[in-house]
C-alpha atoms as a PDB file:
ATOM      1  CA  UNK A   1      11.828  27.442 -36.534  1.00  0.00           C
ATOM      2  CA  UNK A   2      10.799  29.068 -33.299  1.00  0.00           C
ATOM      3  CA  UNK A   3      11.947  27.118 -29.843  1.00  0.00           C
ATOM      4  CA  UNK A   4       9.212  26.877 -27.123  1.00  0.00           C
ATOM      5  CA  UNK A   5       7.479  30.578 -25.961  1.00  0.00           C
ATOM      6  CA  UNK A   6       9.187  32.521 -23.225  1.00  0.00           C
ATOM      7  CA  UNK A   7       5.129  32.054 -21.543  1.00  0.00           C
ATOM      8  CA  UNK A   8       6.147  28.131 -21.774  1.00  0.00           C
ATOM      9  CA  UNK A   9       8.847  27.750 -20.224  1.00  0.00           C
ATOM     10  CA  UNK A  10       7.991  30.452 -17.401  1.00  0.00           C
ATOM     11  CA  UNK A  11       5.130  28.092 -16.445  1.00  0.00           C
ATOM     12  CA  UNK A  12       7.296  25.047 -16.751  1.00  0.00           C
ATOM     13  CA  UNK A  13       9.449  26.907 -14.093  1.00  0.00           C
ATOM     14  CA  UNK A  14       6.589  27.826 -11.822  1.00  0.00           C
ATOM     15  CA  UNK A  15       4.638  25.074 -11.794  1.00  0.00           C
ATOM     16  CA  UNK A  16       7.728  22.468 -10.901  1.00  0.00           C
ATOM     17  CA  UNK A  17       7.191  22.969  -6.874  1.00  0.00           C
ATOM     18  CA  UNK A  18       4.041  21.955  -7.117  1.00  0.00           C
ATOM     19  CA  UNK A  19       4.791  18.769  -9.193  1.00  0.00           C
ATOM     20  CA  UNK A  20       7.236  18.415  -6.709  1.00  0.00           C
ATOM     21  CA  UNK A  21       4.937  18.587  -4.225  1.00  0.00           C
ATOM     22  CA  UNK A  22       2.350  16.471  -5.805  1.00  0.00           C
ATOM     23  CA  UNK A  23       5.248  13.741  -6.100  1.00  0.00           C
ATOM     24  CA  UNK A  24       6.437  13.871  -2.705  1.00  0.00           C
ATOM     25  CA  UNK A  25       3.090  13.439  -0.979  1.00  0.00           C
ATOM     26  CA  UNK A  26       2.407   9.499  -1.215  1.00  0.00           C
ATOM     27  CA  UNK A  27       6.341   9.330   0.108  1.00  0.00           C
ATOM     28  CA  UNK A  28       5.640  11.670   3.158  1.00  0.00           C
ATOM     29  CA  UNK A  29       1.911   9.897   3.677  1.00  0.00           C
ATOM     30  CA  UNK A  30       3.703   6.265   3.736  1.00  0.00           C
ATOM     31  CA  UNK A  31       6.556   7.377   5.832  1.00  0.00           C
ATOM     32  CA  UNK A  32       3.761   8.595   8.602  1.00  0.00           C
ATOM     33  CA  UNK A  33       2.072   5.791   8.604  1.00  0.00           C
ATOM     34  CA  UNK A  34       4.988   3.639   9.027  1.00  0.00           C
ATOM     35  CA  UNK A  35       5.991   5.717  12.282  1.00  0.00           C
ATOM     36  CA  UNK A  36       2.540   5.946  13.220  1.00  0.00           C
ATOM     37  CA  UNK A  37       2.531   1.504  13.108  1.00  0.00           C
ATOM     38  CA  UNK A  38       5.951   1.716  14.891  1.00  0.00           C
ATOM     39  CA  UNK A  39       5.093   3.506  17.422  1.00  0.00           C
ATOM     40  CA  UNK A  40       1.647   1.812  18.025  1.00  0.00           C
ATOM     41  CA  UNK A  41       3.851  -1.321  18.537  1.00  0.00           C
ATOM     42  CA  UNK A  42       6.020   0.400  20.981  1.00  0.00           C
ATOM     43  CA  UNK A  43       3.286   1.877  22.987  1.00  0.00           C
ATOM     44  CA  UNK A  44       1.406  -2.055  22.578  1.00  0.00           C
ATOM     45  CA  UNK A  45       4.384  -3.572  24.316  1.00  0.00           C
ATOM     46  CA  UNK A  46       4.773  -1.120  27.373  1.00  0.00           C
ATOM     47  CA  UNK A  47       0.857  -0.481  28.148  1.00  0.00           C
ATOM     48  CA  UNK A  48      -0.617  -3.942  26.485  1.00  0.00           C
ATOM     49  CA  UNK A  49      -4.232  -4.480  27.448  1.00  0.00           C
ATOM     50  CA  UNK A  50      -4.638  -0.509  28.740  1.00  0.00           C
ATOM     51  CA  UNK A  51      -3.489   0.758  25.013  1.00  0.00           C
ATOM     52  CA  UNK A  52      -5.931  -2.258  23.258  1.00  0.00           C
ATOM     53  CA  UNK A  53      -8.319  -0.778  25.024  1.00  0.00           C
ATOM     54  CA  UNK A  54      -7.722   2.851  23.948  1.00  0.00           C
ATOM     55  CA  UNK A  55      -6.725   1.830  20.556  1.00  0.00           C
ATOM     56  CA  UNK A  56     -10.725   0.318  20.166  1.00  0.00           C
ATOM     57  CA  UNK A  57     -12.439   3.944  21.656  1.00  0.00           C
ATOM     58  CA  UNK A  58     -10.057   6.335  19.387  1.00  0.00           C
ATOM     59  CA  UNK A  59      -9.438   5.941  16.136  1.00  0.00           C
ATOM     60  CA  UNK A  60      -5.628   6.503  14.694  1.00  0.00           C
ATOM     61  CA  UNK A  61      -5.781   9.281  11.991  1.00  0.00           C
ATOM     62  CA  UNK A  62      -9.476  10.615  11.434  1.00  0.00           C
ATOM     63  CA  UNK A  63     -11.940  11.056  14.471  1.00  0.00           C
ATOM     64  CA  UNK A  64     -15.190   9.469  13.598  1.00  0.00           C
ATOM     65  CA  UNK A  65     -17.960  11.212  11.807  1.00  0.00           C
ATOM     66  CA  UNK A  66     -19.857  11.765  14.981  1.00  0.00           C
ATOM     67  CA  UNK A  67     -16.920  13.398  17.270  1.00  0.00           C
ATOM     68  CA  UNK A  68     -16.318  15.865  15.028  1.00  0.00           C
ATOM     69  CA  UNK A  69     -19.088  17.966  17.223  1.00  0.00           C
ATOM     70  CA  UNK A  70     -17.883  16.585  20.686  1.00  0.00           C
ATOM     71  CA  UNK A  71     -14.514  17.929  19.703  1.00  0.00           C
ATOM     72  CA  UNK A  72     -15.997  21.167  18.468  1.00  0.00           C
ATOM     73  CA  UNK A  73     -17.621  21.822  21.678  1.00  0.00           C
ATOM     74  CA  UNK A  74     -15.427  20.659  23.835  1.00  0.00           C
ATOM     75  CA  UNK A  75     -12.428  22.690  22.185  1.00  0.00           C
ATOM     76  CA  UNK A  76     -14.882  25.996  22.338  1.00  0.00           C
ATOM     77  CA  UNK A  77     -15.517  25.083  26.104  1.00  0.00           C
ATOM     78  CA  UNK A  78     -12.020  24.721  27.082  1.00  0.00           C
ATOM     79  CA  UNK A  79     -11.268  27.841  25.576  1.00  0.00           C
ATOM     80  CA  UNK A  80     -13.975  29.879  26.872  1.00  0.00           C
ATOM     81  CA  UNK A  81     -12.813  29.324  30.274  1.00  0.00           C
ATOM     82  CA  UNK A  82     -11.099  32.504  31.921  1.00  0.00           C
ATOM     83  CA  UNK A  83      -7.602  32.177  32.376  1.00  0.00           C
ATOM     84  CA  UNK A  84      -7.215  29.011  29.983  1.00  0.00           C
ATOM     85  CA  UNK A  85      -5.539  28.981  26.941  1.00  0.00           C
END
């Protein structure tokens, strides 16, 4: 009766960070969304109609399809320029 091979148990050890990992994502993910609402509510109450306003031209996590160019260019422009960085 042989227990469970030495190869076994050293990928049981180095794999557990990434089940870790794995595990911990959907916490992290939730818990940044749930800032990310808080603080839109803050930011609603102290600008109101000005931050409506922005909230309907930019997204909240993912630019959309079409800006990923604009940002692209504009980021390569802006850091083109002498003496920006």
């Amino acid at each position: 009766m042989a227990g469970p091979s030495t190869t076994t148990i050293a990928q049981r050890i180095n794999n557990w960070p990434t089940l870790f990992s794995v595990g911990l994502f959907p916490v992290v993910v939730l818990a940044y969304a749930w800032l990310a609402h808080r603080e839109e509510q803050q930011m609603l109450a102290r600008f109101g109609d000005a931050y409506r306003a922005y909230q309907r031209r930019v997204p909240m996590f993912i630019p959309r399809w079409g800006q990923w160019r604009k940002l692209a260019d504009t980021s390569r422009n802006t850091h083109d320029e002498p003496g920006v960085r």
